[in-house]
N, C-alpha and C. Protein backbone atom coordinates (compact mmCIF):
# COMPACT_ATOMS: atom_id res chain seq x y z
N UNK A 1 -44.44 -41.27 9.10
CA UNK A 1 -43.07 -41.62 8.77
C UNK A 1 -42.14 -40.52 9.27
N UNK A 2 -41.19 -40.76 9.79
CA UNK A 2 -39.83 -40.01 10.29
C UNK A 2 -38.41 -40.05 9.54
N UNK A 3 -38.52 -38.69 9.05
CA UNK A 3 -37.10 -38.82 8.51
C UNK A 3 -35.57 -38.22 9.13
N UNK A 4 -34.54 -38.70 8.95
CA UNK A 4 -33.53 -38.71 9.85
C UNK A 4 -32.65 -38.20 9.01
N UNK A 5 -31.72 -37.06 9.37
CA UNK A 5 -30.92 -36.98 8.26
C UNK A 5 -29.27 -36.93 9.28
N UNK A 6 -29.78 -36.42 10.42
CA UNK A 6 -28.01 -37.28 11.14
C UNK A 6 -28.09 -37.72 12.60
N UNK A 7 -26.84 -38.01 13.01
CA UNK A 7 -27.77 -38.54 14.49
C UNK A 7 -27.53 -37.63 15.17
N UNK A 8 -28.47 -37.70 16.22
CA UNK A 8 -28.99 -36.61 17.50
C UNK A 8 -27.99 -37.15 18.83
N UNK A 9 -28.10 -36.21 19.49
CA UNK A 9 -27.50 -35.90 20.72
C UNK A 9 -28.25 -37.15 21.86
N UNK A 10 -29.46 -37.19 21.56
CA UNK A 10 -30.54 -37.07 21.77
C UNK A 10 -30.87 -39.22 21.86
N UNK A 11 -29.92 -39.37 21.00
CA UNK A 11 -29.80 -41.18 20.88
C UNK A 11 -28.89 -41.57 21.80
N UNK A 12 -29.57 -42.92 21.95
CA UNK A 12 -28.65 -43.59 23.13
C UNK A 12 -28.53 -45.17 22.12
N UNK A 13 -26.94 -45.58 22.34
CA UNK A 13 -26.77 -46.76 21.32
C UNK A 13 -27.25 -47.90 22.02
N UNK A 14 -27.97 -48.75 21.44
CA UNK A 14 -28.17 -49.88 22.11
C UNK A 14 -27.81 -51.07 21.31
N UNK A 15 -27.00 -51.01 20.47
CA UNK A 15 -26.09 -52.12 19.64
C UNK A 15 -25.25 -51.71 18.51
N UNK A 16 -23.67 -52.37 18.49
CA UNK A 16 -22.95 -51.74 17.25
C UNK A 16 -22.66 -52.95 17.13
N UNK A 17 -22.31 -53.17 15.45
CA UNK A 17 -21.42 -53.60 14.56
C UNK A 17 -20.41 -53.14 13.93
N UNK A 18 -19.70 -53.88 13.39
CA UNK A 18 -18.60 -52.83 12.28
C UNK A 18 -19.60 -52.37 11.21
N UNK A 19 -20.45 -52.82 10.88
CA UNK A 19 -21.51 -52.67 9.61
C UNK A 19 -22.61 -51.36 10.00
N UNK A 20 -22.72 -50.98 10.81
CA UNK A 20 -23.97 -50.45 11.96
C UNK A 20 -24.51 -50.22 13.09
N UNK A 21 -25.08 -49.17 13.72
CA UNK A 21 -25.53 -48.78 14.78
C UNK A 21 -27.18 -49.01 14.81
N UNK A 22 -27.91 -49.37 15.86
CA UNK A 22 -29.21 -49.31 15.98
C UNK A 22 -28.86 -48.42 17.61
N UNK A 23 -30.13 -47.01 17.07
CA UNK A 23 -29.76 -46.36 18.88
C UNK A 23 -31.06 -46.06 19.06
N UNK A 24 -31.54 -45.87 20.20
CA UNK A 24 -32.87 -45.59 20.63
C UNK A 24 -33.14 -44.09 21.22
N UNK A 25 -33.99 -43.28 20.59
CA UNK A 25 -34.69 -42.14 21.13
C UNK A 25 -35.51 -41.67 21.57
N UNK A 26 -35.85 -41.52 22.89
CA UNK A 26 -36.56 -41.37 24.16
C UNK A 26 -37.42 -40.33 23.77
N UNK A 27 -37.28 -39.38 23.12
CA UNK A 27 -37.81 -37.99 22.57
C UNK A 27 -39.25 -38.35 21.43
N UNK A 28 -38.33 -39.32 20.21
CA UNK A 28 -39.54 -39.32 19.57
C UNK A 28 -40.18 -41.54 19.87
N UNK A 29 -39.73 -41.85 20.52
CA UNK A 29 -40.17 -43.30 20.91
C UNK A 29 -39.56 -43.81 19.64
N UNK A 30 -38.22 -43.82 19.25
CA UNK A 30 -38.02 -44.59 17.59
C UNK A 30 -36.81 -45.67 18.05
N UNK A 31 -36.59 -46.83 17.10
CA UNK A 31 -35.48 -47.26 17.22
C UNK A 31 -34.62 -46.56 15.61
N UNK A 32 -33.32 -46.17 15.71
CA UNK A 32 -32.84 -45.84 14.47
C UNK A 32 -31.68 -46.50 13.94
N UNK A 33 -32.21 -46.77 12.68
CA UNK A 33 -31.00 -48.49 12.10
C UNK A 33 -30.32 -47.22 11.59
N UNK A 34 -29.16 -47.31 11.68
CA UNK A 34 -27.51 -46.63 11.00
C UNK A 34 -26.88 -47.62 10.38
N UNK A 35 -27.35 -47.77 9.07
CA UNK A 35 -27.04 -49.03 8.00
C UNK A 35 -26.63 -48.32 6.81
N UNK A 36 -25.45 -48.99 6.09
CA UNK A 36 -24.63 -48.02 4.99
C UNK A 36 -25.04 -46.19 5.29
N UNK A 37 -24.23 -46.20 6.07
CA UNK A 37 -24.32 -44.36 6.12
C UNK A 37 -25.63 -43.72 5.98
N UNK A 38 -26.89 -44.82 6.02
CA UNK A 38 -28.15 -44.05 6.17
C UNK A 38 -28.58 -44.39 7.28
N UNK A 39 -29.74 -43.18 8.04
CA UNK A 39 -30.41 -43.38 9.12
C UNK A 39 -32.00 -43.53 8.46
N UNK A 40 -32.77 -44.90 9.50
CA UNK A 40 -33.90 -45.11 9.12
C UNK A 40 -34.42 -45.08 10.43
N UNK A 41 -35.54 -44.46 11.08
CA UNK A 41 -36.33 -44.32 12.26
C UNK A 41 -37.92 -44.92 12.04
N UNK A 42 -37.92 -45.98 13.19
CA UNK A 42 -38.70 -47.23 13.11
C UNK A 42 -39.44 -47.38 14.31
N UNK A 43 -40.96 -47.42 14.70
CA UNK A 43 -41.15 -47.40 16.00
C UNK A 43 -40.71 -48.75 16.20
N UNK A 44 -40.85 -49.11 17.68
CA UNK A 44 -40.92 -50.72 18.27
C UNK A 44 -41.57 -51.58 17.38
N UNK A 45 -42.25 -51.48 17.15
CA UNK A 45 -43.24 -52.66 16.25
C UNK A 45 -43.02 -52.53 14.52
N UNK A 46 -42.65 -51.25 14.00
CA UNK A 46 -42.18 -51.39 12.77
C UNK A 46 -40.74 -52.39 13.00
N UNK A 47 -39.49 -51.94 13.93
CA UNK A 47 -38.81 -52.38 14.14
C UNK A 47 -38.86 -54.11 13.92
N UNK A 48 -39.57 -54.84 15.25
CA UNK A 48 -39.85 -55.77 15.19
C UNK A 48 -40.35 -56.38 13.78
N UNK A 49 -41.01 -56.27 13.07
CA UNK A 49 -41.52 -56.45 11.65
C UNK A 49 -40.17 -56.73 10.90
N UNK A 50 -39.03 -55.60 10.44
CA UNK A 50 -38.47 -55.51 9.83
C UNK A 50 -37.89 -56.62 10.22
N UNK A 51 -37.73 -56.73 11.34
CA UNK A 51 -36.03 -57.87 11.95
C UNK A 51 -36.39 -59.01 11.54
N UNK A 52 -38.09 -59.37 11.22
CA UNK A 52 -38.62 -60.21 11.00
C UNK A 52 -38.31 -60.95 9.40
N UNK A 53 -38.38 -59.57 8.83
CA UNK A 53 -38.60 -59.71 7.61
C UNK A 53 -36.73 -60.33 6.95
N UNK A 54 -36.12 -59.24 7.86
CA UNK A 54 -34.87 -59.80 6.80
C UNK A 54 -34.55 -61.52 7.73
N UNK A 55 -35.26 -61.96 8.77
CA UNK A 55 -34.98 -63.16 9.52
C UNK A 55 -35.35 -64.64 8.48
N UNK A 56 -36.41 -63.75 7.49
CA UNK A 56 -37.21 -65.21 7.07
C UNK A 56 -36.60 -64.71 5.38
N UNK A 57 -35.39 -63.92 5.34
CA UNK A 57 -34.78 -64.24 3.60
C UNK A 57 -33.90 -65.55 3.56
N UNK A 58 -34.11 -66.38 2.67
CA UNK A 58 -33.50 -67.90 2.67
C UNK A 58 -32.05 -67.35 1.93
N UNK A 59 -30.95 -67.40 2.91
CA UNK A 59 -29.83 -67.21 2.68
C UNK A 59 -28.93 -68.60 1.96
N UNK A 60 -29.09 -69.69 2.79
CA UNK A 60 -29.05 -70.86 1.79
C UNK A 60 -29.21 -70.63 0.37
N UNK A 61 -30.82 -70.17 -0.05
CA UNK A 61 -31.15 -70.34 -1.65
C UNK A 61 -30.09 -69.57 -2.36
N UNK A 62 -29.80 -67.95 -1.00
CA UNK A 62 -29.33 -67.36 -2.14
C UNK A 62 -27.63 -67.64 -2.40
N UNK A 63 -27.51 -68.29 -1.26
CA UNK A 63 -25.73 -68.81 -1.60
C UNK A 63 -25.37 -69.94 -2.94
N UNK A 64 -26.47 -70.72 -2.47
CA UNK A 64 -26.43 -71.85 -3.87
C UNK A 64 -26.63 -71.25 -5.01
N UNK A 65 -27.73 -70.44 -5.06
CA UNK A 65 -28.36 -70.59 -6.88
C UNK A 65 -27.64 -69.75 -7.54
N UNK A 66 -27.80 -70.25 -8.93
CA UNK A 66 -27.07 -69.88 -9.92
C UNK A 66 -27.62 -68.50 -10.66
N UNK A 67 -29.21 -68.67 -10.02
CA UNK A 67 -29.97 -67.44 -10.55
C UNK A 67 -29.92 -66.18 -10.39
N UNK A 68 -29.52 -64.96 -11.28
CA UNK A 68 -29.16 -63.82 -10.93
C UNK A 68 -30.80 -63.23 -9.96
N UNK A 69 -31.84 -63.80 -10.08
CA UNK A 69 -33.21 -63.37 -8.97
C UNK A 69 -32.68 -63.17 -7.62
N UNK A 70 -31.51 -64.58 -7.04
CA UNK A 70 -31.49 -64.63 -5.89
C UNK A 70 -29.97 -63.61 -5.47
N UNK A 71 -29.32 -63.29 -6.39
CA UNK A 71 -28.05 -62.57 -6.49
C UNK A 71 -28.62 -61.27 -5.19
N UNK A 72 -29.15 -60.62 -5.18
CA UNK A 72 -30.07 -59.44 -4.10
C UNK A 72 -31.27 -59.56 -3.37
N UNK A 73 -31.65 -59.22 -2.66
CA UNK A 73 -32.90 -59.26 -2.01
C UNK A 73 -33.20 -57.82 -1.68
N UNK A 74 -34.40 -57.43 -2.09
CA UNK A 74 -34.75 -56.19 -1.61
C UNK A 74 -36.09 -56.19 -0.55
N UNK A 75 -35.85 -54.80 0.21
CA UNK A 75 -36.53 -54.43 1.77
C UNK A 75 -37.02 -53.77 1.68
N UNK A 76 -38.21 -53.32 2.01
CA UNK A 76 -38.75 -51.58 2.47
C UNK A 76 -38.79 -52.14 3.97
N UNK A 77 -38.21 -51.53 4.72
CA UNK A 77 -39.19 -51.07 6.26
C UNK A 77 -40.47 -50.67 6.59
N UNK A 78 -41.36 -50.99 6.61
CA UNK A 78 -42.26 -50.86 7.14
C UNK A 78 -42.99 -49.17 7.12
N UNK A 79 -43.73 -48.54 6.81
CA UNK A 79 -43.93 -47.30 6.64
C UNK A 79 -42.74 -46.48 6.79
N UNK A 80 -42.07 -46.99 5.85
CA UNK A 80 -40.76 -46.01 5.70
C UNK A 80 -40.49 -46.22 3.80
N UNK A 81 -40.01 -45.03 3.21
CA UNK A 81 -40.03 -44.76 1.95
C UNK A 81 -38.41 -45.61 1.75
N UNK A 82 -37.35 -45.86 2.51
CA UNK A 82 -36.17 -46.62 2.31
C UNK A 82 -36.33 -47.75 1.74
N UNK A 83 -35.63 -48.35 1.02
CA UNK A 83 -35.52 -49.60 0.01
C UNK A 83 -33.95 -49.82 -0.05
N UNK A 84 -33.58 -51.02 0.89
CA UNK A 84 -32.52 -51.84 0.84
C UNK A 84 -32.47 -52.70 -0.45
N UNK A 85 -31.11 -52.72 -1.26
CA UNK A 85 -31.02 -53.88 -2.05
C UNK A 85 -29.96 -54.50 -1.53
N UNK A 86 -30.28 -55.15 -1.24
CA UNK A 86 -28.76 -56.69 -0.26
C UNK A 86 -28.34 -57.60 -1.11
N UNK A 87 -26.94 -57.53 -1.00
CA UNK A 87 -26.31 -58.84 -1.05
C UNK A 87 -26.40 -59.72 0.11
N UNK A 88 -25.63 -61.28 -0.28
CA UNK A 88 -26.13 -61.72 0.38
C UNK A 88 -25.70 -61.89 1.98
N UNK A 89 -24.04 -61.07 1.73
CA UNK A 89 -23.03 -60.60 2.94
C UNK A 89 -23.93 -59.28 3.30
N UNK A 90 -24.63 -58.51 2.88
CA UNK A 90 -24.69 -57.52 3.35
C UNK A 90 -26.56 -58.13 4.45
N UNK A 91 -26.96 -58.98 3.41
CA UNK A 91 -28.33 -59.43 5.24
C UNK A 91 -27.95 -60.09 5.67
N UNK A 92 -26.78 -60.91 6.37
CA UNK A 92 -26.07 -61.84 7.13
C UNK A 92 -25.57 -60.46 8.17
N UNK A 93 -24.83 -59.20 7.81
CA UNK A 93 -24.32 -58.15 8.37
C UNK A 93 -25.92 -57.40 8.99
N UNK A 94 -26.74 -57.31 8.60
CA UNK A 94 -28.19 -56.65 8.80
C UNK A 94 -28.65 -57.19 9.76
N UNK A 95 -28.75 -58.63 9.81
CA UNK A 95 -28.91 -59.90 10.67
C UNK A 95 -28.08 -59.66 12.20
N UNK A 96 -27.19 -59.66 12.21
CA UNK A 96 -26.36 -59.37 12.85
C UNK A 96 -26.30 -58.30 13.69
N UNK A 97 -26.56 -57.10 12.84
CA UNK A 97 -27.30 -56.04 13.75
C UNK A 97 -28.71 -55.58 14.40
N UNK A 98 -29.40 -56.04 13.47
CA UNK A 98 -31.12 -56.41 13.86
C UNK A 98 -30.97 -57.34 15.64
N UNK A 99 -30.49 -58.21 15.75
CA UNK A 99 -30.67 -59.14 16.24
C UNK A 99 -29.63 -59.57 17.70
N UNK A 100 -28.88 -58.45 17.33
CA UNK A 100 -28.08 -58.25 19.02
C UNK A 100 -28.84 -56.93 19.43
N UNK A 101 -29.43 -56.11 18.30
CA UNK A 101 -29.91 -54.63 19.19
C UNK A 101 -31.17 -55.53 19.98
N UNK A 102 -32.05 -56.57 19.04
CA UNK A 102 -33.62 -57.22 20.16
C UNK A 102 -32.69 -57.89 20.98
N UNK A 103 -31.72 -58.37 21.02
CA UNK A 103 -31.34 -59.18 22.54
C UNK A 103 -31.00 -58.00 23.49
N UNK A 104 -30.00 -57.27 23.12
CA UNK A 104 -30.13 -55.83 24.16
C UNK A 104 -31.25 -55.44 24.62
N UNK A 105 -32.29 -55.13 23.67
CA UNK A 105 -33.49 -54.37 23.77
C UNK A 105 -34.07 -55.44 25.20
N UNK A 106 -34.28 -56.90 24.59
CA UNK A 106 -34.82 -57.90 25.80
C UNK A 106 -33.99 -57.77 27.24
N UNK A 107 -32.77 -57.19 27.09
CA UNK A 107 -32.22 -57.60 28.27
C UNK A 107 -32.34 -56.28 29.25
N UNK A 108 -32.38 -55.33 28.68
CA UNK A 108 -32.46 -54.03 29.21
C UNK A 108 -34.18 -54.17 30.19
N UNK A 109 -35.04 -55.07 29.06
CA UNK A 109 -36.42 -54.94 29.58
C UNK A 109 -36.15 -55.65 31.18
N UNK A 110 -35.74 -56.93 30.67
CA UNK A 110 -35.54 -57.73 32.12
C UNK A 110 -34.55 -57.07 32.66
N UNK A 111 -33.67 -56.38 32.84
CA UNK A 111 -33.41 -55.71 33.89
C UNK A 111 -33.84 -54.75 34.43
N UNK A 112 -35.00 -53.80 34.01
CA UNK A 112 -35.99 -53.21 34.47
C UNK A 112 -36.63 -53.69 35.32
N UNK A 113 -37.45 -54.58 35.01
CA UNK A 113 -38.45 -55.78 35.83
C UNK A 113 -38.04 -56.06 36.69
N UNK A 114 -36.36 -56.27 36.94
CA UNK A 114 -35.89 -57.21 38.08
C UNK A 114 -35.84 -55.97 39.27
N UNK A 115 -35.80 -54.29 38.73
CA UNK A 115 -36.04 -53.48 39.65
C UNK A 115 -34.19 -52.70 39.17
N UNK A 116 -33.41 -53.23 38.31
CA UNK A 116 -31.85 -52.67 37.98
C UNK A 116 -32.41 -51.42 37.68
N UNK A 117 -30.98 -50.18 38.38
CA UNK A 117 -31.51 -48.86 37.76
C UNK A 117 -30.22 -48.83 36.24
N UNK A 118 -30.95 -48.24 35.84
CA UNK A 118 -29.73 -48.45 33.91
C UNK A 118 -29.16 -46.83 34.07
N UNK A 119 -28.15 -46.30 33.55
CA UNK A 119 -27.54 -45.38 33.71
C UNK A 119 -28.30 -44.72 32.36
């Protein structure tokens, strides 16, 4: 596990929101979510997992029900000691950032492949 306590010189952003940064560091191979003023450092495949995880919370259930259960949803990342408790604006905002940094992440790959040099 990697702990982060601010960001490095050393990151390169590969997606913002108003909510968050996800940036990638070449140094230690991490992606790092910048979510409510905390940094969490995630390899590729923890990464992937997580995006997974907040992809399959039923946002529907939790807009309808009346039940204070569905009022939050809570996260750990993946071998990481962090524990998200979400509303249900705040994994729609998570969502949001998870999920343009893997379309960046995909597009950067295919432009590798195609032979593009990336600055």
């Amino acid at each position: 596990m990697y702990t982060v306590s601010s960001r490095s010189t050393d990151w390169i952003e590969i997606f913002r929101t108003d909510k968050g940064v996800v940036y990638q560091c070449d140094a230690t191979q991490r992606l790092i979510l910048a979510f409510w003023d905390t940094y969490t450092a995630l390899s590729a495949r923890d990464f992937a997992q997580f995006r997974r995880m907040v992809e399959t919370i039923d946002v529907r259930q939790m807009a309808l029900s009346t039940d204070l259960a569905h009022d939050v949803e809570i996260l750990t990342p993946p071998r990481s000691e962090r524990c998200y408790v979400l509303t249900l604006c705040e994994v729609i905002h998570l969502r949001e950032l998870l999920s343009g940094a893997q379309t960046m992440l995909e597009l950067n790959s295919l432009l590798r492949e195609c032979g593009c040099r990336l600055p």
